[in-house]
N, C-alpha and C. Protein backbone atom coordinates (compact mmCIF):
# COMPACT_ATOMS: atom_id res chain seq x y z
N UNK A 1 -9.51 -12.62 -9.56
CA UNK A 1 -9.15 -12.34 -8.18
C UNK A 1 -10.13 -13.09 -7.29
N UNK A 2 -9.55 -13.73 -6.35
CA UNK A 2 -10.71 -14.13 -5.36
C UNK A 2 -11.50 -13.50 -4.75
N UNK A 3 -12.63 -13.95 -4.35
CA UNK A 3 -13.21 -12.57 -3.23
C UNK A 3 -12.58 -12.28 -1.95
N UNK A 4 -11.15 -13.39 -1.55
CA UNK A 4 -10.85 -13.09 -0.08
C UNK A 4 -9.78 -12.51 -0.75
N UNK A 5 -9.22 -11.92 -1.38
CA UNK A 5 -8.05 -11.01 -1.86
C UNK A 5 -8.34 -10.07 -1.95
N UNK A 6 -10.11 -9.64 -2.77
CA UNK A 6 -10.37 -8.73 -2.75
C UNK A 6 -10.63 -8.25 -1.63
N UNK A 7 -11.45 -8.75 -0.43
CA UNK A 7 -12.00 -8.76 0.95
C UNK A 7 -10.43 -7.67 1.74
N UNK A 8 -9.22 -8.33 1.07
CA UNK A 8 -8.16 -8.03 1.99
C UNK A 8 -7.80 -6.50 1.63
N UNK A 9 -7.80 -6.46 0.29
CA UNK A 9 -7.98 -4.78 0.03
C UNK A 9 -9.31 -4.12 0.00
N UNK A 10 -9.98 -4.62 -0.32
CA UNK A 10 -11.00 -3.47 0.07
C UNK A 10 -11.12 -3.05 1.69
N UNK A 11 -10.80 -4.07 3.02
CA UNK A 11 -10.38 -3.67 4.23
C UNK A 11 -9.30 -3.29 4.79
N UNK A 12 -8.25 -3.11 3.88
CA UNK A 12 -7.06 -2.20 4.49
C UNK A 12 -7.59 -0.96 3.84
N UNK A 13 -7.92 -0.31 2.86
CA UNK A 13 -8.76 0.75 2.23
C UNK A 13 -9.26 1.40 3.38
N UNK A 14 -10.49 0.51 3.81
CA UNK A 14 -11.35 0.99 4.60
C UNK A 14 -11.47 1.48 5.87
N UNK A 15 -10.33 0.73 6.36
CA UNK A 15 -10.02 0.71 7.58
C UNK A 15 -8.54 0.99 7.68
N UNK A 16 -8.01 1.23 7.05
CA UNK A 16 -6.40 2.15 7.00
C UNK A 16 -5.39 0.25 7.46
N UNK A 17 -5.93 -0.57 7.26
CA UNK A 17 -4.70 -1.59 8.15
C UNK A 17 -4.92 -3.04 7.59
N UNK A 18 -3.70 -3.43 8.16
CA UNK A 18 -3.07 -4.83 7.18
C UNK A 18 -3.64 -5.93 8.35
N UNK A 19 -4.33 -6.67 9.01
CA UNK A 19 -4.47 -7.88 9.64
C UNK A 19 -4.75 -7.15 10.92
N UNK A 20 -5.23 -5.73 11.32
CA UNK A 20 -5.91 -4.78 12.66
C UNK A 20 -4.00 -4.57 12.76
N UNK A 21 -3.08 -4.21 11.91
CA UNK A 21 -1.74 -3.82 12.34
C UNK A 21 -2.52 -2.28 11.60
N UNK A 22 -1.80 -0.98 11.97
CA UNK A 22 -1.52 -0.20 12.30
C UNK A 22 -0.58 0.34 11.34
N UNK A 23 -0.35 1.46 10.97
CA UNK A 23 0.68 2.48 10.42
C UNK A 23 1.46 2.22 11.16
N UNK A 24 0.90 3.08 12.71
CA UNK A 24 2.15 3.39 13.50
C UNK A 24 2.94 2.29 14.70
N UNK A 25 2.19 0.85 14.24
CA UNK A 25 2.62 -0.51 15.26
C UNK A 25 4.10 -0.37 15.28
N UNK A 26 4.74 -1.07 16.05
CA UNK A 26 5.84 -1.65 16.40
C UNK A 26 6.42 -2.31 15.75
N UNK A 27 7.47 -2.50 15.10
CA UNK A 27 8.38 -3.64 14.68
C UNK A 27 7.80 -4.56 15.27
N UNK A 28 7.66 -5.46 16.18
CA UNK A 28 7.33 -6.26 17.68
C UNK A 28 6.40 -7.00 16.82
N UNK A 29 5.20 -6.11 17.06
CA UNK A 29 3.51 -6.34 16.44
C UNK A 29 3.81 -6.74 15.80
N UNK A 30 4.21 -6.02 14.33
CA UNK A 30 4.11 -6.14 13.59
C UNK A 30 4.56 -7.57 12.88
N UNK A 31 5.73 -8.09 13.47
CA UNK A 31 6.27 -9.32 13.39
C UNK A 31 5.45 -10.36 14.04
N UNK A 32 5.06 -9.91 14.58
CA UNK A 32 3.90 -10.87 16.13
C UNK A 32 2.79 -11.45 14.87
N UNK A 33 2.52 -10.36 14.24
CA UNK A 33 1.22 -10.86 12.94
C UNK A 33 1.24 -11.17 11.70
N UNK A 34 2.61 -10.72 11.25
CA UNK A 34 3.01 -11.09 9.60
C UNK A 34 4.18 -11.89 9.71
N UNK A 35 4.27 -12.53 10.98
CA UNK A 35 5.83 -13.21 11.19
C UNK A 35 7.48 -13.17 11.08
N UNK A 36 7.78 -14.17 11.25
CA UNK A 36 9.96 -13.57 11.32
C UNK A 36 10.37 -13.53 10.03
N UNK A 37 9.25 -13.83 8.72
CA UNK A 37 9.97 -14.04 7.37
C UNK A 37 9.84 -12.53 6.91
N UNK A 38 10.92 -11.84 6.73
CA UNK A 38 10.76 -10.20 6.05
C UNK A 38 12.52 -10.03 6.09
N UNK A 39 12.34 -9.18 4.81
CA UNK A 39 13.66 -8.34 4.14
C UNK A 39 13.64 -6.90 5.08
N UNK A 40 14.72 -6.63 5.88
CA UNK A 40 14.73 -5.57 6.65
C UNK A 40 16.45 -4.43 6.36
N UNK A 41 15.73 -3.57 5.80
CA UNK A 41 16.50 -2.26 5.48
C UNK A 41 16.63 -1.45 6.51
N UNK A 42 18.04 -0.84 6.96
CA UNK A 42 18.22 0.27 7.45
C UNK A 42 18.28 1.43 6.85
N UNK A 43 18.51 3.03 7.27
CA UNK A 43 18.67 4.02 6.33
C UNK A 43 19.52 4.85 7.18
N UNK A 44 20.32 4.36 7.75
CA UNK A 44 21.42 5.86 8.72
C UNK A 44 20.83 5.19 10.18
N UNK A 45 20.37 4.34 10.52
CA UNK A 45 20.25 3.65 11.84
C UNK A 45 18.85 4.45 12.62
N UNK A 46 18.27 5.77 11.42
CA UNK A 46 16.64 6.56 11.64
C UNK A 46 15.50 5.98 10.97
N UNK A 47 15.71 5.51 10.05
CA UNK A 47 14.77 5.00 8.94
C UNK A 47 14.85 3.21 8.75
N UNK A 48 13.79 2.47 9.08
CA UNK A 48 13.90 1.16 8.92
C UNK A 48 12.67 0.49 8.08
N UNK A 49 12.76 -0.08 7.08
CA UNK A 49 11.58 -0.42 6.52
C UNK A 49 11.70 -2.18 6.73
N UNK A 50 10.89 -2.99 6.65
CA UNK A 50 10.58 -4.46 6.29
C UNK A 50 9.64 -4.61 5.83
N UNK A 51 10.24 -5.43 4.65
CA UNK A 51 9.25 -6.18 3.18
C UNK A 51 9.12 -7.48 3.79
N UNK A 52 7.86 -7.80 3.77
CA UNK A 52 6.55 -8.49 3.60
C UNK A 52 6.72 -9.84 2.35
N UNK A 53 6.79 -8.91 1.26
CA UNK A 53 6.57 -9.34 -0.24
C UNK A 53 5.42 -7.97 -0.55
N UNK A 54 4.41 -8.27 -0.58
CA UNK A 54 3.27 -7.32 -0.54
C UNK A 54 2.94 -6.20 0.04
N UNK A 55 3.25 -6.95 1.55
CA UNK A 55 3.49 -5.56 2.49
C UNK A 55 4.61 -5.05 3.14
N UNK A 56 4.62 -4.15 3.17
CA UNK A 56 5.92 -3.59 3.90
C UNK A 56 5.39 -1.84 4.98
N UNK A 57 5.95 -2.31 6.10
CA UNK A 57 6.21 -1.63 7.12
C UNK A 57 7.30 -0.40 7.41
N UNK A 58 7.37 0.83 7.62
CA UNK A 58 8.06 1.48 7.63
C UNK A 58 8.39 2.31 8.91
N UNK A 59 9.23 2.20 9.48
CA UNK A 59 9.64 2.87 10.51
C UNK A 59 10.58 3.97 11.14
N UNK A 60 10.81 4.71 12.24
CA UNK A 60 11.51 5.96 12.32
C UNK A 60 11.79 6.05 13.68
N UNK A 61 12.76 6.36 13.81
CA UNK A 61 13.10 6.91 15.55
C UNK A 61 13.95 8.34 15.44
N UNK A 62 14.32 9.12 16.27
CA UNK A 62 14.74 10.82 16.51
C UNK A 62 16.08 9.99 16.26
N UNK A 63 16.69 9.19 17.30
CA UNK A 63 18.12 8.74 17.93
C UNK A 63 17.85 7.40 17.73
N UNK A 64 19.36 6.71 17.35
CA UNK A 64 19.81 5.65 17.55
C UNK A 64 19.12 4.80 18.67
N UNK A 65 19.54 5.47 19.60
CA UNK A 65 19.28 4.58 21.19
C UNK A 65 17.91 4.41 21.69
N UNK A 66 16.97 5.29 20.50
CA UNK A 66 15.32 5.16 20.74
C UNK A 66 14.60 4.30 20.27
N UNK A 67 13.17 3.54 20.64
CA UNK A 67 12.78 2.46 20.52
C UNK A 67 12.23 3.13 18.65
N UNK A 68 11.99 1.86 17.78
CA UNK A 68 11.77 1.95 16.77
C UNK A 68 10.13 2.44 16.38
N UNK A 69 9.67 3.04 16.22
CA UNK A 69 8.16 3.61 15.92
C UNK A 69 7.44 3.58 14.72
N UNK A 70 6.29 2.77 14.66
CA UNK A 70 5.60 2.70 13.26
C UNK A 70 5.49 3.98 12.65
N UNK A 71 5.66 4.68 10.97
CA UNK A 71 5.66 5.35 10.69
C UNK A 71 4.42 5.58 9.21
N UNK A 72 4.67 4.20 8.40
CA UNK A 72 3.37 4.10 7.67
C UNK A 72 3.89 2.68 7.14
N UNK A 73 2.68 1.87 5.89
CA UNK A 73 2.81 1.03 5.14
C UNK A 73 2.64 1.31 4.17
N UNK A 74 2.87 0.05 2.96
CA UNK A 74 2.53 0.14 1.55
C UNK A 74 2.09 -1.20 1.09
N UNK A 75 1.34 -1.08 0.72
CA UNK A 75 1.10 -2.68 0.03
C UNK A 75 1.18 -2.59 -1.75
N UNK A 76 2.31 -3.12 -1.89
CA UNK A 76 2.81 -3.33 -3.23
C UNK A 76 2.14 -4.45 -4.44
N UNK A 77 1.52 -3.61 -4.62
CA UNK A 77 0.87 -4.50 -5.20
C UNK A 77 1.34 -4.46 -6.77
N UNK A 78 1.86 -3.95 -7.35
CA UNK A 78 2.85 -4.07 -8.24
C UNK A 78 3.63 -5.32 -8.41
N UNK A 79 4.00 -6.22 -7.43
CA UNK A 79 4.61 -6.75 -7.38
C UNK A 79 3.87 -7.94 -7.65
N UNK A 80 3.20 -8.85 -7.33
CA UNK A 80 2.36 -9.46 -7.54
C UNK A 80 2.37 -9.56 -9.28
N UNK A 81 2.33 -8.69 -10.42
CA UNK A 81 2.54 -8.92 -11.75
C UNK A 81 3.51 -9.69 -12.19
N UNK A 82 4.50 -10.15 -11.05
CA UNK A 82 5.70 -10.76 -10.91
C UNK A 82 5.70 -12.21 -11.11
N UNK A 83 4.40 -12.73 -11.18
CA UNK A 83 3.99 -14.07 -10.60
C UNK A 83 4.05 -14.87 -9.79
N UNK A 84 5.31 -13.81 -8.75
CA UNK A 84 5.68 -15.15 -7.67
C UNK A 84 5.00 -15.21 -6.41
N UNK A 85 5.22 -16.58 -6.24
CA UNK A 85 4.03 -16.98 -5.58
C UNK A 85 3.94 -16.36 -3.95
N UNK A 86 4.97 -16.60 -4.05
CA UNK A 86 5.84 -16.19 -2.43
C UNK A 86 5.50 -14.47 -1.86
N UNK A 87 5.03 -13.64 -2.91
CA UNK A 87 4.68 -12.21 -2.72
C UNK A 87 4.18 -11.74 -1.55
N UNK A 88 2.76 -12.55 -2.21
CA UNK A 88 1.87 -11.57 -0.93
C UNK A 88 2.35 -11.94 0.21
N UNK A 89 3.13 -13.34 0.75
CA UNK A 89 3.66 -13.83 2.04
C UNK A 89 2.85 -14.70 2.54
N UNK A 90 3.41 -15.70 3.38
CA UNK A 90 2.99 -16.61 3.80
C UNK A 90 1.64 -16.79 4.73
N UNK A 91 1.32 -15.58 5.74
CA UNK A 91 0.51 -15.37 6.77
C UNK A 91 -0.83 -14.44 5.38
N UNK A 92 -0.62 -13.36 5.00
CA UNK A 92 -1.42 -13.43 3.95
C UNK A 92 -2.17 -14.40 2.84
N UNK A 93 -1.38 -15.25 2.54
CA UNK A 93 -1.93 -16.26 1.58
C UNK A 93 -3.05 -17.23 2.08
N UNK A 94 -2.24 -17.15 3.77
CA UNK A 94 -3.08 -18.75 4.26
C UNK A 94 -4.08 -17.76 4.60
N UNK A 95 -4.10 -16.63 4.97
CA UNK A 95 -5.82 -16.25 5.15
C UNK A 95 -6.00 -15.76 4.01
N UNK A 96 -6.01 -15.28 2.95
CA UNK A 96 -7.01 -15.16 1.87
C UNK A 96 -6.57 -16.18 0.95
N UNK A 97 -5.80 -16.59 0.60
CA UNK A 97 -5.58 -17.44 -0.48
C UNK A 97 -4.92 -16.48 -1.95
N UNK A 98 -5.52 -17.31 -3.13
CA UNK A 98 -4.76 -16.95 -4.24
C UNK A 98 -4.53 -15.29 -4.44
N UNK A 99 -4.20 -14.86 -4.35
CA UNK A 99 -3.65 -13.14 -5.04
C UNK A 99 -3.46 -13.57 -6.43
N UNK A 100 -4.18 -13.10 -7.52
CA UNK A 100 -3.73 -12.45 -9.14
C UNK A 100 -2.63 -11.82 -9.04
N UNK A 101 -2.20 -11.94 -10.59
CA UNK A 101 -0.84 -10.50 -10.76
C UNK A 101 -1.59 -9.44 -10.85
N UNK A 102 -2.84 -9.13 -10.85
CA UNK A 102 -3.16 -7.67 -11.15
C UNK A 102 -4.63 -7.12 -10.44
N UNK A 103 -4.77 -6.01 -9.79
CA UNK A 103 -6.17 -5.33 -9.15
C UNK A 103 -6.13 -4.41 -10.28
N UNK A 104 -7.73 -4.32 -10.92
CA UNK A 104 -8.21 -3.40 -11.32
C UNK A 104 -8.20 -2.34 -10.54
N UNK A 105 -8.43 -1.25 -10.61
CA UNK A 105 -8.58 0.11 -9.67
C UNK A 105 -9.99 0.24 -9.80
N UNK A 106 -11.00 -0.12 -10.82
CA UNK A 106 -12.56 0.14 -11.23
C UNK A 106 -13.01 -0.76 -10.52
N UNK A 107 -12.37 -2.33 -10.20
CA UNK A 107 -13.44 -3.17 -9.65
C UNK A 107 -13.15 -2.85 -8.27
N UNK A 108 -11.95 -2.11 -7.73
CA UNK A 108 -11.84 -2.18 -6.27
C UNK A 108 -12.45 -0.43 -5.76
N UNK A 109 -13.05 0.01 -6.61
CA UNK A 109 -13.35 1.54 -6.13
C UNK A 109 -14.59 0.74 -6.40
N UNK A 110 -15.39 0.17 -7.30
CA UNK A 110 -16.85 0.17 -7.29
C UNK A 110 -17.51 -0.85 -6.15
N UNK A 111 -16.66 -2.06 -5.58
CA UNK A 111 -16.79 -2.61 -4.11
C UNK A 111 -16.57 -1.59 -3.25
N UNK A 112 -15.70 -0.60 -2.66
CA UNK A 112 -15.50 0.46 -2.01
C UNK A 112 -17.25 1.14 -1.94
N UNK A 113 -17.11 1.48 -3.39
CA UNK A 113 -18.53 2.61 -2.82
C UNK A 113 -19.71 1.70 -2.53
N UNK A 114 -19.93 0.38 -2.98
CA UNK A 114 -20.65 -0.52 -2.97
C UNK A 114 -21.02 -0.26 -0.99
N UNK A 115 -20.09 -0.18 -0.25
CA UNK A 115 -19.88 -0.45 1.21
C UNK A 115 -20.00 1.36 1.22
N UNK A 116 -20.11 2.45 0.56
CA UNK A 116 -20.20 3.37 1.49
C UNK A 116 -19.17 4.43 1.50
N UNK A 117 -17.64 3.57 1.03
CA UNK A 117 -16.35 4.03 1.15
C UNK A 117 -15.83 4.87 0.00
N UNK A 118 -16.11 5.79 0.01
CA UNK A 118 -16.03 6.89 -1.53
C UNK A 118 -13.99 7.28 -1.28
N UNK A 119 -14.22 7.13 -2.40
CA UNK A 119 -12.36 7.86 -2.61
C UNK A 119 -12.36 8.79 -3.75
N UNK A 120 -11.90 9.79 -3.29
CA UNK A 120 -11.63 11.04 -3.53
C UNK A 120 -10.09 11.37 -4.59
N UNK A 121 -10.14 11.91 -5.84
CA UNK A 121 -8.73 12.15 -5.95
C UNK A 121 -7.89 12.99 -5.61
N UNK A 122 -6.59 12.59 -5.57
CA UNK A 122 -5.45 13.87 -5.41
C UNK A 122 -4.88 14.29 -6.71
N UNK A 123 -3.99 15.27 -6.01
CA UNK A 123 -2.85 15.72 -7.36
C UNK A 123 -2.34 14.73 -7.45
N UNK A 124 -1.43 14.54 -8.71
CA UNK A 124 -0.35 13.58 -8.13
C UNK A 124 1.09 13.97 -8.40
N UNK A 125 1.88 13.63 -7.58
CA UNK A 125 3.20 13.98 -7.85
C UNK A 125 3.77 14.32 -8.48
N UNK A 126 4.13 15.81 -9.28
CA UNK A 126 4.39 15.80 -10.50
C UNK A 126 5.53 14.51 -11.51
N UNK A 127 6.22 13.92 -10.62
CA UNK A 127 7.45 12.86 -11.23
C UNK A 127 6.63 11.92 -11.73
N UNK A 128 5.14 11.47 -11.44
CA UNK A 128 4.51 10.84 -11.44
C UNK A 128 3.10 10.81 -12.19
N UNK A 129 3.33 12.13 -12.31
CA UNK A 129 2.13 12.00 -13.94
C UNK A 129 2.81 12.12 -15.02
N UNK A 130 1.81 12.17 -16.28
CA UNK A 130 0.44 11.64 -16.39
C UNK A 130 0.48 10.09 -15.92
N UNK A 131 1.29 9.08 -15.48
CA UNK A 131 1.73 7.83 -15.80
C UNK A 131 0.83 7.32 -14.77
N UNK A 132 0.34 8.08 -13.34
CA UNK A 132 -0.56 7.56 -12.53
C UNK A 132 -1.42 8.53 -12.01
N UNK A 133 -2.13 7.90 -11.18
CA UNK A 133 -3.29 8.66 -10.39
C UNK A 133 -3.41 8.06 -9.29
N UNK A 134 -3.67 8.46 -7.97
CA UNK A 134 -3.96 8.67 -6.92
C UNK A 134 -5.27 8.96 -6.31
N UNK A 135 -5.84 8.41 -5.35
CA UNK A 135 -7.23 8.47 -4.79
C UNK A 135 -7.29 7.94 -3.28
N UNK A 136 -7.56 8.92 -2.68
CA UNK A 136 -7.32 9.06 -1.07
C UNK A 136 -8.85 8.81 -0.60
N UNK A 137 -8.43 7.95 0.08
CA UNK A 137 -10.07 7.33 1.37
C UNK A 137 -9.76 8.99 2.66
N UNK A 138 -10.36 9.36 3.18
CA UNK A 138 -9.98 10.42 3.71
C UNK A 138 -10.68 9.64 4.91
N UNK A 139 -11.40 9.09 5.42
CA UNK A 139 -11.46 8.06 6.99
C UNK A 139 -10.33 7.37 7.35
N UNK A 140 -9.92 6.62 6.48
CA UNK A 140 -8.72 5.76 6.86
C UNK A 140 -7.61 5.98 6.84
N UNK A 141 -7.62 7.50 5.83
CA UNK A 141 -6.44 8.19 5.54
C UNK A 141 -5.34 6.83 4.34
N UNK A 142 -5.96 6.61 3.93
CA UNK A 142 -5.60 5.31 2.72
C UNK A 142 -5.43 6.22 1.20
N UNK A 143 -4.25 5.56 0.60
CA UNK A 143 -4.69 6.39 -0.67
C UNK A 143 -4.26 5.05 -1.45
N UNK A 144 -4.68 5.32 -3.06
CA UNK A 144 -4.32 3.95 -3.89
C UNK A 144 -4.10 4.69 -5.19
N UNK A 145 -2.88 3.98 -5.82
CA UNK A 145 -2.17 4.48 -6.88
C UNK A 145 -2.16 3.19 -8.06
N UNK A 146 -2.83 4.09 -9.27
CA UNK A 146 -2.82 2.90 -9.88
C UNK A 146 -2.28 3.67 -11.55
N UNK A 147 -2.05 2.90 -12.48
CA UNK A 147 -1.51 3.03 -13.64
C UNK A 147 -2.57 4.15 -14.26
N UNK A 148 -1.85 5.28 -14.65
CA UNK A 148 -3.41 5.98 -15.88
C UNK A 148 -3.29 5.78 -16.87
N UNK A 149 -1.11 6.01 -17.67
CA UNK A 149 -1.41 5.70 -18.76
C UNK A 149 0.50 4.85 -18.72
N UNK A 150 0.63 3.44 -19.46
CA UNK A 150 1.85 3.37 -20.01
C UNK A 150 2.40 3.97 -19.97
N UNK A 151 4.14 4.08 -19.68
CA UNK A 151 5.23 4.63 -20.26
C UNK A 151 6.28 3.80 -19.92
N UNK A 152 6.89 3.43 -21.05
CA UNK A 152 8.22 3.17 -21.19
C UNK A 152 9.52 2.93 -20.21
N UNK A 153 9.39 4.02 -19.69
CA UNK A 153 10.26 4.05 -18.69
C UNK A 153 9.59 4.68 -17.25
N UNK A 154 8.24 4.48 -16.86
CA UNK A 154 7.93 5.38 -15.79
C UNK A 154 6.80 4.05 -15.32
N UNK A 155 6.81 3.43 -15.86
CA UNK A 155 5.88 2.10 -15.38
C UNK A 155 6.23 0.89 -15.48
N UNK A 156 5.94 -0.09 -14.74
CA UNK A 156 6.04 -1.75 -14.62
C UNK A 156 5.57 -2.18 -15.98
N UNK A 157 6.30 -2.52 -16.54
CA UNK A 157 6.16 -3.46 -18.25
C UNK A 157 4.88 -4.52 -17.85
N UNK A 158 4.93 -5.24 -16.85
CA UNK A 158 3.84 -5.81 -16.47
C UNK A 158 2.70 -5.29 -16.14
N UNK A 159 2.00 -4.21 -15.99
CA UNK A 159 1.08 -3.66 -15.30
C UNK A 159 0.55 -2.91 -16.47
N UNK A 160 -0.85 -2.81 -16.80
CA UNK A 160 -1.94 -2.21 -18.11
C UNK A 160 -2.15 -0.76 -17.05
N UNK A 161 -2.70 0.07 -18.24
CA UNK A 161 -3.21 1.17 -17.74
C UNK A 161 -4.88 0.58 -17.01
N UNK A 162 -4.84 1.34 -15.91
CA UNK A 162 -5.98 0.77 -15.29
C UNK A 162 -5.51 -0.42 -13.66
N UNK A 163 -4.05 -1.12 -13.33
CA UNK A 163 -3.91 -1.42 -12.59
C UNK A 163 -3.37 -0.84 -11.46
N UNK A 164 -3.77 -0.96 -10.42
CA UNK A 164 -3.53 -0.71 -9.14
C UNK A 164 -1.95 -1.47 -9.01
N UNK A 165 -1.33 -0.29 -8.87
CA UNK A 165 0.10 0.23 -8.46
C UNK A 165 0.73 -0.43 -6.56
N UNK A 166 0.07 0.58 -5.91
CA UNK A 166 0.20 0.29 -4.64
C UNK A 166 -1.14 1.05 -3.90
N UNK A 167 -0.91 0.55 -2.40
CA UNK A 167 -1.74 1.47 -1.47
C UNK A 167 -0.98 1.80 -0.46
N UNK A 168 -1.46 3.16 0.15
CA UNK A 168 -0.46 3.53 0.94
C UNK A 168 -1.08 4.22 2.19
N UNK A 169 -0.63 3.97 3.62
CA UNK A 169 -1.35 4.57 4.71
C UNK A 169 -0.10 4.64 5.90
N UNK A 170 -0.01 5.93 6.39
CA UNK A 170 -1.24 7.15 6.17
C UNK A 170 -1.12 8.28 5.22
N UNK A 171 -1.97 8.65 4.81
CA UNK A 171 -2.04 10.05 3.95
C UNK A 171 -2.59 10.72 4.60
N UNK A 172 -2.10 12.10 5.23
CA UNK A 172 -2.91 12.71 5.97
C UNK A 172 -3.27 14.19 5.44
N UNK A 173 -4.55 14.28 5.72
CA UNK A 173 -5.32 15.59 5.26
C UNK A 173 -4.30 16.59 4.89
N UNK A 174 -3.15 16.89 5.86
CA UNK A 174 -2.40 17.51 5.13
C UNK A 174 -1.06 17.66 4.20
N UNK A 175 -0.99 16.23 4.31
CA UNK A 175 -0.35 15.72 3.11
C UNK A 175 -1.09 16.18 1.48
N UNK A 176 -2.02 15.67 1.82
CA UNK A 176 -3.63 15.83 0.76
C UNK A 176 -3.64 17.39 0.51
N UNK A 177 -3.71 18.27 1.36
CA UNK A 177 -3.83 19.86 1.18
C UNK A 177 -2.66 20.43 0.89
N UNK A 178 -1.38 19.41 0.70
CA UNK A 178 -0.17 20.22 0.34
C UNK A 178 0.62 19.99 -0.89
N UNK A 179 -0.32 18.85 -1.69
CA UNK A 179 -0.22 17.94 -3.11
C UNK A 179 -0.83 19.51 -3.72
N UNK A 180 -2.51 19.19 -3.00
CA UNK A 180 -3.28 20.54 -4.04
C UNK A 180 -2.71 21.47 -4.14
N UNK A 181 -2.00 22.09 -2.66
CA UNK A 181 -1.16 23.56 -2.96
C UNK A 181 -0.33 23.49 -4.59
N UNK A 182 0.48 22.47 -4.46
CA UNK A 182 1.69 22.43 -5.38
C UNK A 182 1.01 22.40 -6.90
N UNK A 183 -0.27 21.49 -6.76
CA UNK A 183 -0.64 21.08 -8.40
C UNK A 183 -1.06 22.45 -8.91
């Protein structure tokens, strides 16, 4: 991994955000900084997401006729095991450069605390264990999901136990306090 790939996750981690974009930015922004190239889904004309490659933006409005409102991101990093080159996206690449198919979760938590930035674990979803684990930055409200163990049918054939899955923001405290209720 390069160090400016790593640089790029260990500061969305840290700081909850993709290029100073925001969870809750704008469609607008958001295009303003990762540009016009993105795959854009509707869901009932309430729910709108756009893929990135890497990143993707997710959005929500009450009504139709209401302006579109940042709701959270994900940076897929799963995808990237894919080899293609085109993933992380064009405005990403030219500022950090090469992306690997794969983040350790050990080398990007031990740069984390290296800076200060401790992550904490959660439950995790029951659909979703034992196969992963989860670990929430509770400043940035960031959490990162990475492989715990193989399975067959519950994991990326490409991805070892030990790789970083995705990251996801926001997780909020009580998102976090309502995982523990359930586990």
């Amino acid at each position: 991994m390069t160090p400016y790939s790593l640089a790029f996750y260990v500061h969305a981690v840290t700081t909850g955000t993709v290029l100073g974009l925001r969870p809750t930015d704008s469609p607008d922004r958001v295009a303003a900084v990762l540009g016009p190239d993105f795959a854009e889904s509707t869901f009932g004309g309430r729910a709108m997401s756009r893929d990135y490659g890497l990143t993707e933006f997710h959005f929500h409005r009450a009504h139709a006729r209401d302006p579109w409102e940042g709701h959270h991101f994900g940076l897929q990093v799963h995808r990237l095991a894919r080899r293609d080159r085109t993933v992380p996206g064009e405005v990403l690449r030219a500022r950090y450069g090469r992306f690997t198919p794969r983040l350790r979760f050990e080398k990007l938590r031990r740069l984390l605390d290296r800076r200060g930035v401790p992550l904490v674990e959660i439950p995790e979803y029951p659909g979703n264990a034992p196969y992963y684990r989860t670990f929430w930055q509770p400043d940035s409200l960031t959490a990162v999901s990475f492989v715990a163990e193989r399975g067959a049918h519950s994991t990326p054939a490409l991805l070892r136990a030990g790789d970083v899955y995705g990251v996801h923001a926001p997780v909020t405290a009580r998102e976090v306090e309502t995982r523990r209720e359930r586990a």
